[in-house]
Protein backbone atom coordinates (compact mmCIF):
# COMPACT_ATOMS: atom_id res chain seq x y z
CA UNK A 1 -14.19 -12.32 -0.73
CA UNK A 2 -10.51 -11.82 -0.68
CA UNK A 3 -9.62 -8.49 0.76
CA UNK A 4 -6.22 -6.45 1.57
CA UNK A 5 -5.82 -6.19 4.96
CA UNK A 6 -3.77 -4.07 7.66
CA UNK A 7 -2.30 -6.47 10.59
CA UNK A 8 0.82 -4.22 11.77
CA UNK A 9 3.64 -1.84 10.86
CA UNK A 10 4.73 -3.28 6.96
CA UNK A 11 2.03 -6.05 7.53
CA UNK A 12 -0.46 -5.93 4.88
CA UNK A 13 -2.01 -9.49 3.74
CA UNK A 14 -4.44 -10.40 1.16
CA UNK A 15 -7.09 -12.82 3.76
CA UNK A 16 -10.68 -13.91 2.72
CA UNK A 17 -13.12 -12.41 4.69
CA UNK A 18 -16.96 -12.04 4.79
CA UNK A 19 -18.73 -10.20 1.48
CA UNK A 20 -19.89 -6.96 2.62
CA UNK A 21 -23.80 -6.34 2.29
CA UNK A 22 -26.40 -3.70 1.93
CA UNK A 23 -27.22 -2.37 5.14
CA UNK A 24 -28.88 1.17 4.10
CA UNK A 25 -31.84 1.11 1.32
CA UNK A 26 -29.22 3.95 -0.40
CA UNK A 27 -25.77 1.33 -0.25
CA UNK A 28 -24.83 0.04 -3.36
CA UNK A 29 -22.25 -3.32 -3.49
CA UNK A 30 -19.47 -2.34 -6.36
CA UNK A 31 -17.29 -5.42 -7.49
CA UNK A 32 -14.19 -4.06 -7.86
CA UNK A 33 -12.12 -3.79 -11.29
CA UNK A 34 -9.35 -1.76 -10.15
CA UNK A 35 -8.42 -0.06 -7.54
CA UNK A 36 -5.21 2.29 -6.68
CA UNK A 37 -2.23 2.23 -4.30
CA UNK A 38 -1.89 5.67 -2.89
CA UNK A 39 0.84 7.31 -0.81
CA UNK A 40 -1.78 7.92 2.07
CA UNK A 41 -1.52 4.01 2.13
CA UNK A 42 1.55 4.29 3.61
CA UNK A 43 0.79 6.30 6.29
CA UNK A 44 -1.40 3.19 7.49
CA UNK A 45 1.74 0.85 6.71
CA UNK A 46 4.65 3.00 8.29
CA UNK A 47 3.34 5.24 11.04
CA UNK A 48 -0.88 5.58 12.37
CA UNK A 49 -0.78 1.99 13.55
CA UNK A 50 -2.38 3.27 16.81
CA UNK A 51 -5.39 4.20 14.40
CA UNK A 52 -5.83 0.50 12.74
CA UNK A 53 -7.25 -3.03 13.97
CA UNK A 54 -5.57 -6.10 12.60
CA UNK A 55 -7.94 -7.08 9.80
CA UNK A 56 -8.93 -3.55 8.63
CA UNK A 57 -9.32 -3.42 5.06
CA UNK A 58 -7.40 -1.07 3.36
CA UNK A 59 -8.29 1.29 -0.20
CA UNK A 60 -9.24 4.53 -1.33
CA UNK A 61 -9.11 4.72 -4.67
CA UNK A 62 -11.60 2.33 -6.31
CA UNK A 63 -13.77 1.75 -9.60
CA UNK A 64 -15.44 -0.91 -10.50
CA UNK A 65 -19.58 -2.51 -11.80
CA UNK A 66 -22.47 -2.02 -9.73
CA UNK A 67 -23.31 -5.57 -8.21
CA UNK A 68 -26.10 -4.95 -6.03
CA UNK A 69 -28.67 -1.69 -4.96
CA UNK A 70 -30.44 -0.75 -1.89
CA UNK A 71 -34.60 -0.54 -2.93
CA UNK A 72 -34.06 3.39 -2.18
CA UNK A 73 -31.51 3.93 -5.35
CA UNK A 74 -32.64 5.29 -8.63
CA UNK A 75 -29.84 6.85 -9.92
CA UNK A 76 -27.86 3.47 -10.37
CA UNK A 77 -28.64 0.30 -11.57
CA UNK A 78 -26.92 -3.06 -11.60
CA UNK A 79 -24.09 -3.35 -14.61
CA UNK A 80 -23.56 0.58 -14.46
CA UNK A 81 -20.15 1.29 -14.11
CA UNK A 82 -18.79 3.74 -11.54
CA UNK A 83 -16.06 4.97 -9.62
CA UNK A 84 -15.82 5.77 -5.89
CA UNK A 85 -14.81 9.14 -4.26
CA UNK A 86 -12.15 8.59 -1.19
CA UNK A 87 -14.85 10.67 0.65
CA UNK A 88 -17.80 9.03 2.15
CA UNK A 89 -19.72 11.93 1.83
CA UNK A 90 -23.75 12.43 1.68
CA UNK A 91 -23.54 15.26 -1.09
CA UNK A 92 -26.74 17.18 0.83
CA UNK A 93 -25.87 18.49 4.02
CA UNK A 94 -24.69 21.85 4.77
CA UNK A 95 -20.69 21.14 3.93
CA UNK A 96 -21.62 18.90 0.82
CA UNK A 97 -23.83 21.65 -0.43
CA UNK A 98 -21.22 24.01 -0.22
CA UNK A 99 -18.56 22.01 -2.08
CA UNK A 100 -17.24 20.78 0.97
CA UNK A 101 -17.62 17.27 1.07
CA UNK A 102 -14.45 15.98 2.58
CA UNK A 103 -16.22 17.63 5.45
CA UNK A 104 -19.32 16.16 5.34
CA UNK A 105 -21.41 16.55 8.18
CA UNK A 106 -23.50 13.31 8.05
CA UNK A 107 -20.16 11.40 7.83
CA UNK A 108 -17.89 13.78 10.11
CA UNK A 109 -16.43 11.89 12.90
CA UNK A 110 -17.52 13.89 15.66
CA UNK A 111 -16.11 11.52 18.39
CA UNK A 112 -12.31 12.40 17.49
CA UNK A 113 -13.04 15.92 15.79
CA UNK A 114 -12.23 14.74 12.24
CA UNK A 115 -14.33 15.45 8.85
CA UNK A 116 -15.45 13.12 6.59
CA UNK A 117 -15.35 9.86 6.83
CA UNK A 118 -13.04 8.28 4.39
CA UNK A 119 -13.21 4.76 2.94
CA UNK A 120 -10.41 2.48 3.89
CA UNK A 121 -8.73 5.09 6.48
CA UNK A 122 -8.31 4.06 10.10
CA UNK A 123 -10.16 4.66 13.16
CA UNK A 124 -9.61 8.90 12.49
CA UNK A 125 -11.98 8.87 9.53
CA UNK A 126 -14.36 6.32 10.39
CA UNK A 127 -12.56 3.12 10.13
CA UNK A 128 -14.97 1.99 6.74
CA UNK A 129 -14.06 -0.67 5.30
CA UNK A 130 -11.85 -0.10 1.98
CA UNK A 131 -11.60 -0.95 -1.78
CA UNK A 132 -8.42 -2.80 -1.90
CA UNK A 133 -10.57 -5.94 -2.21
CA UNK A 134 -13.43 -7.92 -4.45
CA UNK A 135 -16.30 -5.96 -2.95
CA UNK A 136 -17.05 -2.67 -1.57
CA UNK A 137 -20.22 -1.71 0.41
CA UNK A 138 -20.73 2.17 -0.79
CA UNK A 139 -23.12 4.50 0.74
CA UNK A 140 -25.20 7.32 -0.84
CA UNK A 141 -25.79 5.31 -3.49
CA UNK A 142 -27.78 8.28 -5.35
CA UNK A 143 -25.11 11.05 -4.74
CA UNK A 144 -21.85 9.16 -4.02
CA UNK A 145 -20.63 7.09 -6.78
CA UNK A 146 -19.33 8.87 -10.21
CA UNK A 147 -21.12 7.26 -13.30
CA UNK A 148 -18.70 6.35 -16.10
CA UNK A 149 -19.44 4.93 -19.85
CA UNK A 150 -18.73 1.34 -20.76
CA UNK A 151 -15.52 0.74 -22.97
CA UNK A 152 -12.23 3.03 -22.06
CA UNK A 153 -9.97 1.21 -20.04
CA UNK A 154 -10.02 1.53 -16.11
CA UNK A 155 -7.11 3.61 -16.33
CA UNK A 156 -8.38 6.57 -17.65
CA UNK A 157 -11.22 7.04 -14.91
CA UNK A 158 -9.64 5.42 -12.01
CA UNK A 159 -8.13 8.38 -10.87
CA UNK A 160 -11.38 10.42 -10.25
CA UNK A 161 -11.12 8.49 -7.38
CA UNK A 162 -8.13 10.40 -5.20
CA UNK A 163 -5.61 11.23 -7.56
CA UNK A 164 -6.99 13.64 -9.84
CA UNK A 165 -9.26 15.50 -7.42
CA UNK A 166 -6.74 15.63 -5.22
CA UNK A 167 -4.28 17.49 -7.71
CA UNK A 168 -6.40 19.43 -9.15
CA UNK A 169 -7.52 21.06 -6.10
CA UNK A 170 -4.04 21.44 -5.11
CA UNK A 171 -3.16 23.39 -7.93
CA UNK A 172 -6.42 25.71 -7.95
CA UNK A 173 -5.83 26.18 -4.46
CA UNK A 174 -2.33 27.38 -5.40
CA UNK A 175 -3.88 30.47 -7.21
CA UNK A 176 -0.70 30.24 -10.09
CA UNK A 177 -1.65 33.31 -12.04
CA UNK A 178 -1.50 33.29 -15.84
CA UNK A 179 1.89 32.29 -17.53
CA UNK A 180 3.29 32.16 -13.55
CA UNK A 181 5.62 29.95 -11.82
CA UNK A 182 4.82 26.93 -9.40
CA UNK A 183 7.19 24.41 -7.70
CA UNK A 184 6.20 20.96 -6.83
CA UNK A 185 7.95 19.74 -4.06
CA UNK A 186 7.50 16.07 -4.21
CA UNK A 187 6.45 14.29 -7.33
CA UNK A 188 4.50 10.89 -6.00
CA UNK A 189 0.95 10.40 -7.89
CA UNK A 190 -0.27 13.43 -7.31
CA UNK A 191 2.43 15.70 -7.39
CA UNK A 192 3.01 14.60 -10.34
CA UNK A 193 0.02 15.11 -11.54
CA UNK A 194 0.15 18.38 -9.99
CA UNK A 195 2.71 19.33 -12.57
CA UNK A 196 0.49 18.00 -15.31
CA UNK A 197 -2.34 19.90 -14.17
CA UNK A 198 -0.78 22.98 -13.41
CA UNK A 199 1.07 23.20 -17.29
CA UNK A 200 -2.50 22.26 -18.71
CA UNK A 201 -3.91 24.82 -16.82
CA UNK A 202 -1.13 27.19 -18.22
CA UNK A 203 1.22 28.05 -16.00
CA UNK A 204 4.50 29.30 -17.42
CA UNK A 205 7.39 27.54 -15.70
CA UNK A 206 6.66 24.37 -13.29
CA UNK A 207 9.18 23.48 -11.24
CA UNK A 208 9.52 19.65 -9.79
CA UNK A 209 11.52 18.80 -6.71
CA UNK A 210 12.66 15.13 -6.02
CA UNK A 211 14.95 12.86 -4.94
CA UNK A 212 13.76 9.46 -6.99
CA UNK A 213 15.59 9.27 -10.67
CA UNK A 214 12.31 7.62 -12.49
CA UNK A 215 10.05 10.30 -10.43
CA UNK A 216 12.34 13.08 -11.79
CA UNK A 217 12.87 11.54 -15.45
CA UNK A 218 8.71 10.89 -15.72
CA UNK A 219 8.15 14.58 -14.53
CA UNK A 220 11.05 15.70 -17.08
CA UNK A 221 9.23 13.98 -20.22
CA UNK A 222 6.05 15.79 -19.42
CA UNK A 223 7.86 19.22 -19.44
CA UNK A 224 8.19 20.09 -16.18
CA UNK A 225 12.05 21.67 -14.87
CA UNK A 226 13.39 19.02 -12.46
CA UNK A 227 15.34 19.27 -9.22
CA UNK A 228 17.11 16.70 -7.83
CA UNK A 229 16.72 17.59 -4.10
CA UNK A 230 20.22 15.36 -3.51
CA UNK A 231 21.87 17.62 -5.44
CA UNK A 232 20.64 20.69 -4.70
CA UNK A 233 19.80 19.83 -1.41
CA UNK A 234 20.05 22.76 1.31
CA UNK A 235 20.85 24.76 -1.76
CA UNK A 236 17.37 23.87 -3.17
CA UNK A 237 15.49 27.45 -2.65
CA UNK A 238 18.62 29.23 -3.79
CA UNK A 239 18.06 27.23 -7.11
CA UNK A 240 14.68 27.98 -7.51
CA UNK A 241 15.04 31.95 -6.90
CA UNK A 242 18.01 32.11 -9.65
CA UNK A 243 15.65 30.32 -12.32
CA UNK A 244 12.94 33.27 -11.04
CA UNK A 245 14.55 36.65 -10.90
CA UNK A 246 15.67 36.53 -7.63
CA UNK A 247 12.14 36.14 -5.95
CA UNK A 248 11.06 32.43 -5.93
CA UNK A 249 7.84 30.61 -7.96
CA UNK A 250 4.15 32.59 -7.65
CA UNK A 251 3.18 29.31 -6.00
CA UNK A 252 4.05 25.97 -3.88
CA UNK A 253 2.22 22.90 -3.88
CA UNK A 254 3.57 20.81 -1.05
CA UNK A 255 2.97 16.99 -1.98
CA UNK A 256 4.90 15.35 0.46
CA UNK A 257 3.61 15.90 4.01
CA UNK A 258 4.74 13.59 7.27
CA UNK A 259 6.89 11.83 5.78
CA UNK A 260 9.65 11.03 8.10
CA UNK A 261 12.78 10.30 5.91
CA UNK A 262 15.66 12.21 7.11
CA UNK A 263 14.32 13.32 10.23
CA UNK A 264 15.23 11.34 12.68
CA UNK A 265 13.19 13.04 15.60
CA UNK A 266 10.10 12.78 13.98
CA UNK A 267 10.68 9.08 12.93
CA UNK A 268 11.73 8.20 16.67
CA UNK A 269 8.46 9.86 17.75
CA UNK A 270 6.75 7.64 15.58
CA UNK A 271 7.93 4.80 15.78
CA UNK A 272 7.61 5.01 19.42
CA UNK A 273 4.22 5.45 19.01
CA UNK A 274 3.83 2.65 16.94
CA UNK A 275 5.31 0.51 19.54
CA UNK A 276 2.95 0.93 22.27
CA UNK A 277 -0.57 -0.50 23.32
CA UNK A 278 -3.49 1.19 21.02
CA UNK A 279 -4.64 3.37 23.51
CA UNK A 280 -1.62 5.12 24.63
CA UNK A 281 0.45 4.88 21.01
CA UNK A 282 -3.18 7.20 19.86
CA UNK A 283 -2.50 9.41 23.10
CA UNK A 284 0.94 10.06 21.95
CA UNK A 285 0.05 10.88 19.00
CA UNK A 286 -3.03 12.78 19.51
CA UNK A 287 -1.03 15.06 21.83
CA UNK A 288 3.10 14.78 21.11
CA UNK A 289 3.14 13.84 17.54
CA UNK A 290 5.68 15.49 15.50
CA UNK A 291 6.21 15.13 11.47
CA UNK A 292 8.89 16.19 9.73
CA UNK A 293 8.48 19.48 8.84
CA UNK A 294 11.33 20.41 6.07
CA UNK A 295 9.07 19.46 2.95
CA UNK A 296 6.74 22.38 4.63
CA UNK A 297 9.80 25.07 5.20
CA UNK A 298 10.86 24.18 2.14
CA UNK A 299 7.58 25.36 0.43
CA UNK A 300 8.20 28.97 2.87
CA UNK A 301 11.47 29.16 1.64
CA UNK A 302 10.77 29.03 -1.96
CA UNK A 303 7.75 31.22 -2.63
CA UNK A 304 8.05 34.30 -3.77
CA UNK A 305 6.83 37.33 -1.27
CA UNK A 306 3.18 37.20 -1.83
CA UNK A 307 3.02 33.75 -2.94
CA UNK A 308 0.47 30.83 -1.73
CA UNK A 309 1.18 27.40 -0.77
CA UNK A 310 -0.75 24.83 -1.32
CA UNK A 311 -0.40 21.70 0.87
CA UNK A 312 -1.46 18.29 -0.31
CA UNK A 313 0.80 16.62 1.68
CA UNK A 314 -0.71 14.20 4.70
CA UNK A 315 0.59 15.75 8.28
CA UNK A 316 -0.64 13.67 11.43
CA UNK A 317 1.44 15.07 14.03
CA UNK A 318 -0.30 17.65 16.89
CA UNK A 319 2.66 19.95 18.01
CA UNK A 320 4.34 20.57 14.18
CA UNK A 321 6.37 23.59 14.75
CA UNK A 322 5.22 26.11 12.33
CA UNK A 323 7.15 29.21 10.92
CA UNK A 324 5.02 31.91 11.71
CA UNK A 325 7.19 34.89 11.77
CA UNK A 326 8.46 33.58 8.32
CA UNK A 327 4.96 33.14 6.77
CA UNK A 328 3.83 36.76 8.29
CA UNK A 329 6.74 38.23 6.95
CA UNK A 330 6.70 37.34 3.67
CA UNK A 331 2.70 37.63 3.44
CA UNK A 332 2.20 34.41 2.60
CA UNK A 333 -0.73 32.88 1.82
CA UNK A 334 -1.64 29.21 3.02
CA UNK A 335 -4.40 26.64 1.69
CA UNK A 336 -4.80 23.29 2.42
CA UNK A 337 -7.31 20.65 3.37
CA UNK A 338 -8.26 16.95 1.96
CA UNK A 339 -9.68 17.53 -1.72
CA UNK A 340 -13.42 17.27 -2.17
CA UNK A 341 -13.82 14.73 -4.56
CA UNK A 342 -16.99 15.12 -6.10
CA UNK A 343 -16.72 18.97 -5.92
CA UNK A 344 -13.87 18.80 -9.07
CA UNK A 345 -15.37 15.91 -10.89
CA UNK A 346 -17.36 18.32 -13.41
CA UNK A 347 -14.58 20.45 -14.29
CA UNK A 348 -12.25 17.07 -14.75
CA UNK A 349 -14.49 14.49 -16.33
CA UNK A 350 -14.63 16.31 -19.86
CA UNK A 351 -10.97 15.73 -19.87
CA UNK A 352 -10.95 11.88 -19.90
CA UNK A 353 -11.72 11.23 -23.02
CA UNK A 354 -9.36 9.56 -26.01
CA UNK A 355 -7.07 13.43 -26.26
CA UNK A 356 -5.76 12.04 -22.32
CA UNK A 357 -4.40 15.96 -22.18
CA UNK A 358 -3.50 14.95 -18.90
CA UNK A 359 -2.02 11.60 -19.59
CA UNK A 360 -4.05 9.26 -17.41
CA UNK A 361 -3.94 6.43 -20.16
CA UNK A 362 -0.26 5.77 -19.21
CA UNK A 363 -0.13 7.42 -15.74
CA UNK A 364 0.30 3.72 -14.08
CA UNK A 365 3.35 2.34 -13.82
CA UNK A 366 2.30 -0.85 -12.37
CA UNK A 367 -0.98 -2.87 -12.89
CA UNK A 368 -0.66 -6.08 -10.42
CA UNK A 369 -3.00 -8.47 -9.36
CA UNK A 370 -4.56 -8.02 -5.44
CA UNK A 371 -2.94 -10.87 -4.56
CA UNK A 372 0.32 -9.58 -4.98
CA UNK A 373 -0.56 -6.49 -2.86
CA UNK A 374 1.67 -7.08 0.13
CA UNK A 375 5.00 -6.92 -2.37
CA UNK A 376 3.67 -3.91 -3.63
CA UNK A 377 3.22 -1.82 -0.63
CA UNK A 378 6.92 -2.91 0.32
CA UNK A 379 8.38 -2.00 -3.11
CA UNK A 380 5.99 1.59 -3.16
CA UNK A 381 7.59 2.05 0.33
CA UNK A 382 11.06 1.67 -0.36
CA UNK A 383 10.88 3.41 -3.79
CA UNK A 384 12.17 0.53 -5.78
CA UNK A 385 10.99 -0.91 -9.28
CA UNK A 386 9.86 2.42 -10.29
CA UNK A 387 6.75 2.20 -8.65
CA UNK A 388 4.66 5.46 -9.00
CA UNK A 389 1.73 4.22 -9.11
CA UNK A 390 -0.24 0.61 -8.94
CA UNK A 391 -3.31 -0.31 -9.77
CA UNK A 392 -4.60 -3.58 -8.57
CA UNK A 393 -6.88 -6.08 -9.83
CA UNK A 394 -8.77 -7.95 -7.82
């Protein structure tokens, strides 16, 4: 099958490599229809080479038509069409049972101290195999995979996948009160469907911080106040507290995470890493990594006394300097944590259906072939075309 696949920092390359089989009498084999380009993606492309093997296959966010099933499945069959939760996770054990599955502990990585493994996500999360290809090998055939009808496009379940989970824990994790304020700093897929969420959900004012004109413009159309961080810039929180008496929004959700534009110590750091043998580059860092932290004390800055942030955002790094005294004073509350996919799919799945309240018919911006991957991981990366989101097509 042809497959996207990882082979160093901004070297992604669509190869041909063996079909993946049943191995488990619970796997199912999914041919892929579509399957998304997320932001976590270029983590793996910029920065946690230390964590990849040349020839990894990349993906998270897949749907596609049940192929093949393991003799032990009975709640699939072959032509049902399903979509694939970025969490490899069992759905029975202790953490699945309690809505926790992105810490499942059948799939936890125990060896490096990390949850749930995660399709398509580097040595930290299990190094599986990913959906950026033809085929996907999925476990828990019974519990993992999200049934979907026959005949609406890909596009409008796709995103029960990453995207929509992801946001929509984000903003219930937020705790916006009724007819209250929330900024979104960083508005990517899923801050941006953060917004979308959070106005659906009714909250009164939703503020969207960015620096990317068609980000800022496609957040604008949906309702949502923009701010153009270059602008505002240092300014930013000021802004925020004049447009809410004085006090900042009820709520933060931080969508951005370790990303290392503009901070130059953090990029060195990692790029360092980067550079050296496997073992050491993890050692560094496993033990001396450092993110950028001013998406975070941005989110301190702007919440109101009292307020929670919500962090989405990816952070790798193992000595982030954190504002304590800040976040004490103000009595701030903090929530955070890879969504649980299948936790939220109840509560989201009556929502896809042809009223798109959330706008998930249009929510791609580009729709590209897999072969034409490795271009679209560069243009995501360097913000061009755009790009908010791709789907591609195997």
């Amino acid at each position: 099958m042809r497959a996207l696949t990882w082979h160093g920092k901004r070297d992604v390359r669509v190869d041909t490599v063996p079909d993946p089989g049943i191995q488990d009498p619970t796997d199912i084999i999914v041919k892929v229809t579509s399957s998304g380009i997320c932001g976590s993606d270029l983590h793996l492309y910029e920065v946690l080479g230390p964590y990849l093997d040349p020839g990894d296959i990349l993906g998270h966010e897949p749907m596609g038509v049940v192929e093949e099933v393991g003799r032990e499945v009975t709640a699939l069959s072959a032509g049902d069409r399903v979509v694939v939760p970025f969490n490899v996770s069992c759905g029975t054990c202790w953490m699945c049972e309690r809505g926790l599955h992105s810490q499942c502990e059948t799939t936890q990585v125990t060896e490096r101290g990390t949850g749930a493994s995660l399709f398509g996500f580097s040595k930290l999360y299990g190094q599986v195999p990913g959906g950026q290809a033809e085929f996907l090998r999925v476990p828990f055939g019974n519990t993992l995979p999200v049934k979907v009808p026959h005949g609406p496009p890909d596009d409008r379940f796709v995103y029960l996948s990453d995207v929509l989970p992801t946001a929509w824990q984000a903003v219930r994790y937020a705790d916006i009160p009724p007819g209250g304020s929330v900024t979104v700093l960083g508005l990517g897929p899923i801050g941006d469907m953060a917004t979308r969420i959070a106005l659906h959900q009714g909250a009164g004012l939703v503020i969207g911080v960015d620096r990317v004109p068609e980000r800022l413009a496609r957040a604008r159309a949906n309702g949502v106040h923009t701010l153009d961080l270059d602008e505002h810039g240092k300014d930013i929180g000021d802004e925020i507290r004049r447009l809410t008496q004085g006090r900042g929004t009820d709520a933060v959700v931080e969508a951005v995470g370790m990303e290392a534009h503009g901070a130059p110590v953090a990029k060195a750091v990692q790029q360092f890493a980067g550079l050296l043998p496997d073992a050491i580059g993890e050692k560094v860092m496993a033990r001396a990594g450092v993110d950028s932290m001013a998406a975070f004390d941005t989110a301190v800055d702007v919440v109101r006394r009292g307020g929670t942030i919500s962090v989405v955002g990816v952070y790798g790094g193992a000595i982030d300097p954190v504002p304590m005294l800040t976040l004490f004073d103000k009595q701030i509350q903090l929530r955070m944590g890879q969504a649980n996919v299948k936790h939220w799919v109840d509560d989201i799945l009556p929502l896809l259906d042809d009223s798109d309240p959330l706008g998930v018919d249009g929510f791609a911006t580009h729709r590209l072939p897999l072969e034409e991957g490795p271009a679209a991981y560069k243009t995501f990366q360097a913000r061009q075309d755009g790009m908010v989101k791709t789907l591609l097509t195997p």
